[in-house]
Protein backbone atom coordinates (compact mmCIF):
# COMPACT_ATOMS: atom_id res chain seq x y z
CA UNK A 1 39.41 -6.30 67.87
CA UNK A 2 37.49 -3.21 67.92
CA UNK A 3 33.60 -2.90 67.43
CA UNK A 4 33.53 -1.19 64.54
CA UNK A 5 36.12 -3.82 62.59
CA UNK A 6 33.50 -7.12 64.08
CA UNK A 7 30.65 -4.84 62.77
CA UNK A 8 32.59 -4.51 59.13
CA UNK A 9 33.25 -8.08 59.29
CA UNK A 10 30.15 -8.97 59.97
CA UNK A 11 28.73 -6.42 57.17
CA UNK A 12 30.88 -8.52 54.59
CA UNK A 13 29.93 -11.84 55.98
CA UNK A 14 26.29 -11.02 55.78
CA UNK A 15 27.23 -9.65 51.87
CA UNK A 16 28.53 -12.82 50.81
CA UNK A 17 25.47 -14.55 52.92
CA UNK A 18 27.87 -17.87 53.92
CA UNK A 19 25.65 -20.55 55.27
CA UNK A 20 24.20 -21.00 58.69
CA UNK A 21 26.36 -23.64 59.79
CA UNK A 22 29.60 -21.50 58.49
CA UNK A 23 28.42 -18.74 60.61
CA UNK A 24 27.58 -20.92 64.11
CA UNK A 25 31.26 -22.78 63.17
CA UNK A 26 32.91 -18.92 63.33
CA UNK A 27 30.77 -18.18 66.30
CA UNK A 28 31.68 -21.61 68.21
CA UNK A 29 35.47 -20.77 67.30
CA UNK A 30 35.32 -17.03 68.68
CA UNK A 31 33.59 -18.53 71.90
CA UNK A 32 36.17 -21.11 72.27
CA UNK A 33 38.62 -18.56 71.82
CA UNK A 34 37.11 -16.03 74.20
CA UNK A 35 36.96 -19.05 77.17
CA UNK A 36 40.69 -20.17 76.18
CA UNK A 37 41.82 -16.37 76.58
């Protein structure tokens, strides 16, 4: 993925304002993913 799409995503995430424990379950899934690859 580059930058600029995580920085849109995160641009529309931030929009729609999910809540906190949305956002750490993403982040724990992109870190899991990240130590799998």
């Amino acid at each position: 993925m580059v930058s600029s799409e995580i920085d849109d995503e995160f641009c529309l995430q931030r929009r729609r304002l999910p809540p906190a424990r949305e956002l750490l379950a993403l982040l724990t899934r992109a870190t899991a993913a990240e130590f799998i690859n």
